[in-house]
C-alpha atoms as a PDB file:
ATOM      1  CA  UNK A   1       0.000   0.000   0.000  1.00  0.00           C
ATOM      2  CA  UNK A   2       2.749   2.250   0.947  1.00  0.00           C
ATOM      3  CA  UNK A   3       4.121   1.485  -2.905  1.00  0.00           C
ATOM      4  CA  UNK A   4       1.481   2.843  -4.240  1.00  0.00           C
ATOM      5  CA  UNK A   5       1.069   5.995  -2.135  1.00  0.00           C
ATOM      6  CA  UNK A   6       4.237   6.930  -2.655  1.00  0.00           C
ATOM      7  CA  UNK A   7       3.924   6.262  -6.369  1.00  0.00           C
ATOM      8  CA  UNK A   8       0.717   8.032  -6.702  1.00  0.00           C
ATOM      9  CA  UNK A   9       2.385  11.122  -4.676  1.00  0.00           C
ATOM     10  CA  UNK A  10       5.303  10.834  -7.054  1.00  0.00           C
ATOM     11  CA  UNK A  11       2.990  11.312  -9.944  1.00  0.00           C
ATOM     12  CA  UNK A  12       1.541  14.309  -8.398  1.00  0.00           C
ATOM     13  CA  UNK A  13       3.971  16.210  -7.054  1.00  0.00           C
ATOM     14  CA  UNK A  14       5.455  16.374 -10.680  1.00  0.00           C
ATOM     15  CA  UNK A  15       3.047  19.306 -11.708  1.00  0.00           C
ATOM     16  CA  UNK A  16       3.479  22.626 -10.139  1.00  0.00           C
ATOM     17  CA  UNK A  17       0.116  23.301  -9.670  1.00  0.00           C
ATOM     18  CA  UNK A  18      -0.650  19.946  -7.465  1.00  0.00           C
ATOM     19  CA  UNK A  19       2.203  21.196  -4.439  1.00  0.00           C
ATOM     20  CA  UNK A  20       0.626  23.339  -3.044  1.00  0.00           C
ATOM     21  CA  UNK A  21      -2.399  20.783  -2.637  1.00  0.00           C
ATOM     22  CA  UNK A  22      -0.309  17.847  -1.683  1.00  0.00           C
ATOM     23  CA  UNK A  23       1.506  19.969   1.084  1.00  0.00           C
ATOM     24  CA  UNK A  24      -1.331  21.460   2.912  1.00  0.00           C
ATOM     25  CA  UNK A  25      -3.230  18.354   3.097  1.00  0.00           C
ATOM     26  CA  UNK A  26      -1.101  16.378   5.287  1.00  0.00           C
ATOM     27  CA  UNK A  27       1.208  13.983   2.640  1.00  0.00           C
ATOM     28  CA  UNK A  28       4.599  15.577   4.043  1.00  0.00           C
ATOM     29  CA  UNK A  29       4.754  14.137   7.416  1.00  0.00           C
ATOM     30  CA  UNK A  30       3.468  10.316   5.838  1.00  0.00           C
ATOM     31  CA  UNK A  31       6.172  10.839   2.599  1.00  0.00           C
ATOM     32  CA  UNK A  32       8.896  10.995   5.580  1.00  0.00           C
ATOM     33  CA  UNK A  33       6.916   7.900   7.756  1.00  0.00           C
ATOM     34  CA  UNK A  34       7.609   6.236   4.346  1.00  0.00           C
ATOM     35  CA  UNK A  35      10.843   7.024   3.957  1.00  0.00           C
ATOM     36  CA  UNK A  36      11.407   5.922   7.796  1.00  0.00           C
ATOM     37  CA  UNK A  37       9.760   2.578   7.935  1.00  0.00           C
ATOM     38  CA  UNK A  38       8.676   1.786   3.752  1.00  0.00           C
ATOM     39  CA  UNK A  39       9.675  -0.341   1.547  1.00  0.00           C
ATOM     40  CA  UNK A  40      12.838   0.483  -0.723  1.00  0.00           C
ATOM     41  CA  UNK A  41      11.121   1.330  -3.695  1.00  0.00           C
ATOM     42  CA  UNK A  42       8.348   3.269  -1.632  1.00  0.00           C
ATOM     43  CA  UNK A  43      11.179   4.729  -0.161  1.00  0.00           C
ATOM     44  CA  UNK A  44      12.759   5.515  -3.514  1.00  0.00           C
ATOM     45  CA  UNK A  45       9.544   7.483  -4.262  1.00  0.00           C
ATOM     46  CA  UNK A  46       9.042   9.247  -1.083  1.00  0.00           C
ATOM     47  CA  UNK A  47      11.979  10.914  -0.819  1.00  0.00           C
ATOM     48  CA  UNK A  48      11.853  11.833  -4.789  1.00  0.00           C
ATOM     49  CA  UNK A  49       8.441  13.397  -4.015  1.00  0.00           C
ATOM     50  CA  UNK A  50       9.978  15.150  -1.150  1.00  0.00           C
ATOM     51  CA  UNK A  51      12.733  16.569  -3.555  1.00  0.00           C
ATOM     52  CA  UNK A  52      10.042  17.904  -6.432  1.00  0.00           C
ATOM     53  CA  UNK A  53       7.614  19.489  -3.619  1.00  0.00           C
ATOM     54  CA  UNK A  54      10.776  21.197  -1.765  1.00  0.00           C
ATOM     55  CA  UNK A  55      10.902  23.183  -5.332  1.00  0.00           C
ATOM     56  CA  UNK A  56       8.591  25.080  -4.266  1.00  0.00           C
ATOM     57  CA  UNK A  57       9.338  27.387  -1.077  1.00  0.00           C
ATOM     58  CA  UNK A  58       6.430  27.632   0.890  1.00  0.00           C
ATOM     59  CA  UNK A  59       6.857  23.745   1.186  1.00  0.00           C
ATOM     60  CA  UNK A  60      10.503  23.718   2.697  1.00  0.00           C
ATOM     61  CA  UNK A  61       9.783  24.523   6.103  1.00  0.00           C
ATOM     62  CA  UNK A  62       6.415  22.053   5.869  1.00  0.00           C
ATOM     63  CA  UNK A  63       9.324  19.320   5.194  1.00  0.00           C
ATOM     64  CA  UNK A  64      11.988  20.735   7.557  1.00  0.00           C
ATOM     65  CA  UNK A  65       8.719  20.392  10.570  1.00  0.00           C
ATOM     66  CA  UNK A  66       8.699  16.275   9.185  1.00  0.00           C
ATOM     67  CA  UNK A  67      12.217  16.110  10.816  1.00  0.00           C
ATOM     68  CA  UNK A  68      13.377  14.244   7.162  1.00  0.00           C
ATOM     69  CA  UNK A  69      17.158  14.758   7.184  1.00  0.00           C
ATOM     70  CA  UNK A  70      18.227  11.489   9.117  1.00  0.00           C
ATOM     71  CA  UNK A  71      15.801   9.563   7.467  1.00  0.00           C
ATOM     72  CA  UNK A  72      17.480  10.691   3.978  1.00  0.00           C
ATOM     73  CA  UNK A  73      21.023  10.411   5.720  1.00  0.00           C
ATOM     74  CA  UNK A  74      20.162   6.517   6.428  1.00  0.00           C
ATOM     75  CA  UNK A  75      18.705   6.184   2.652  1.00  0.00           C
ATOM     76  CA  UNK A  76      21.934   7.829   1.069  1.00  0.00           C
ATOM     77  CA  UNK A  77      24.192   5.155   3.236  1.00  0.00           C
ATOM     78  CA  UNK A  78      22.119   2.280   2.166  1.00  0.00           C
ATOM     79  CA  UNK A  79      20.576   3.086  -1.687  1.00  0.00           C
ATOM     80  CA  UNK A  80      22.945   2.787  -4.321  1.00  0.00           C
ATOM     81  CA  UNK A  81      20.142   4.635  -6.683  1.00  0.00           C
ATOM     82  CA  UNK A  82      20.271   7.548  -9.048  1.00  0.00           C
ATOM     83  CA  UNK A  83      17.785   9.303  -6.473  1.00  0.00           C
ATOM     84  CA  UNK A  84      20.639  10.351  -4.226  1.00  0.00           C
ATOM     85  CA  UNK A  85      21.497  12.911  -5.899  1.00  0.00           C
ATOM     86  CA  UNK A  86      17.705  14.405  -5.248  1.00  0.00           C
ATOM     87  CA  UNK A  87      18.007  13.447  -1.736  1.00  0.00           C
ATOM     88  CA  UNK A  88      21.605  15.311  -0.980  1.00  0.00           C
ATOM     89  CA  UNK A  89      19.756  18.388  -2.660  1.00  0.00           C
ATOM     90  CA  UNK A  90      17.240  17.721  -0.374  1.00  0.00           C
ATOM     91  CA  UNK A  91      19.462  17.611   2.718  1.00  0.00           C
ATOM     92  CA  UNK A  92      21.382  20.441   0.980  1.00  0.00           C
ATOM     93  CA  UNK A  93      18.569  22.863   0.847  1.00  0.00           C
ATOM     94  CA  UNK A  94      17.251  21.853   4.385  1.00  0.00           C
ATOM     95  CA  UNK A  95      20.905  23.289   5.877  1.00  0.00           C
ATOM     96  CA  UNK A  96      20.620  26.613   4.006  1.00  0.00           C
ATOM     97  CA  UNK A  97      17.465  26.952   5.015  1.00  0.00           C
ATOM     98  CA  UNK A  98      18.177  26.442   8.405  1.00  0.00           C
ATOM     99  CA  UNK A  99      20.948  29.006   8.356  1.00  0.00           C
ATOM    100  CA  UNK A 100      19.430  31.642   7.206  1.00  0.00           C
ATOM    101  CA  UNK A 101      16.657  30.848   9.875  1.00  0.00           C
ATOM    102  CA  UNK A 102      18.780  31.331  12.208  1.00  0.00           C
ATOM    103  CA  UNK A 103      20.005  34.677  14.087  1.00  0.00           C
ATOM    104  CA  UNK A 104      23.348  35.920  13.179  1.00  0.00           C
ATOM    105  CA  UNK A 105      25.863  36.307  15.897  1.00  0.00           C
ATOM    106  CA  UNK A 106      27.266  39.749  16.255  1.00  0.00           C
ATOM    107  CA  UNK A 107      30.975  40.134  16.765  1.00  0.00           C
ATOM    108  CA  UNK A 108      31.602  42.929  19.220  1.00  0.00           C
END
């Protein structure tokens, strides 16, 4: 089942138009239980819907909240797919999003 969610997501989160629909009703938080606990290949598909719906802004901090980045750690240590490139972007994106998030330290 979690194949085929994943897949279906996938599909959707191709289009522009569907991300903003796919992240407000709910799918970001199950796309990273999938990549936690799924199969490979749902994993595969999770975490290459979680790349095409972090291409739109509003979105990163909606996956940053789903607490992703050791889940996609774990996957780049153990898949030996194309999709790790997608998932260091991912990760990648995450950390500069987080920096500039956070408040600069003032040298006095």
């Amino acid at each position: 089942m979690q194949e085929h969610a994943a897949a279906s997501l996938l599909t959707l989160s191709v289009s522009s138009v569907n991300k903003p629909t796919i992240s407000t009703s709910g799918t970001i938080p199950l796309l990273v239980n999938i990549l936690r606990y799924g199969s490979p290949q749902a994993k595969v598909d999770a975490v290459m819907a979680l790349y095409n719906l972090s291409t739109l802004p509003d979105n990163l901090n909606l996956i940053l909240q789903a607490e992703p980045v050791p889940s996609i750690v774990h996957f780049l240590k153990t898949c030996k797919k194309l999709s790790t490139y997608r998932c260091r972007l991912v990760v990648y994106k995450s950390k500069r999003k987080q920096n500039c998030n956070q408040p600069s330290k003032k040298k006095w």
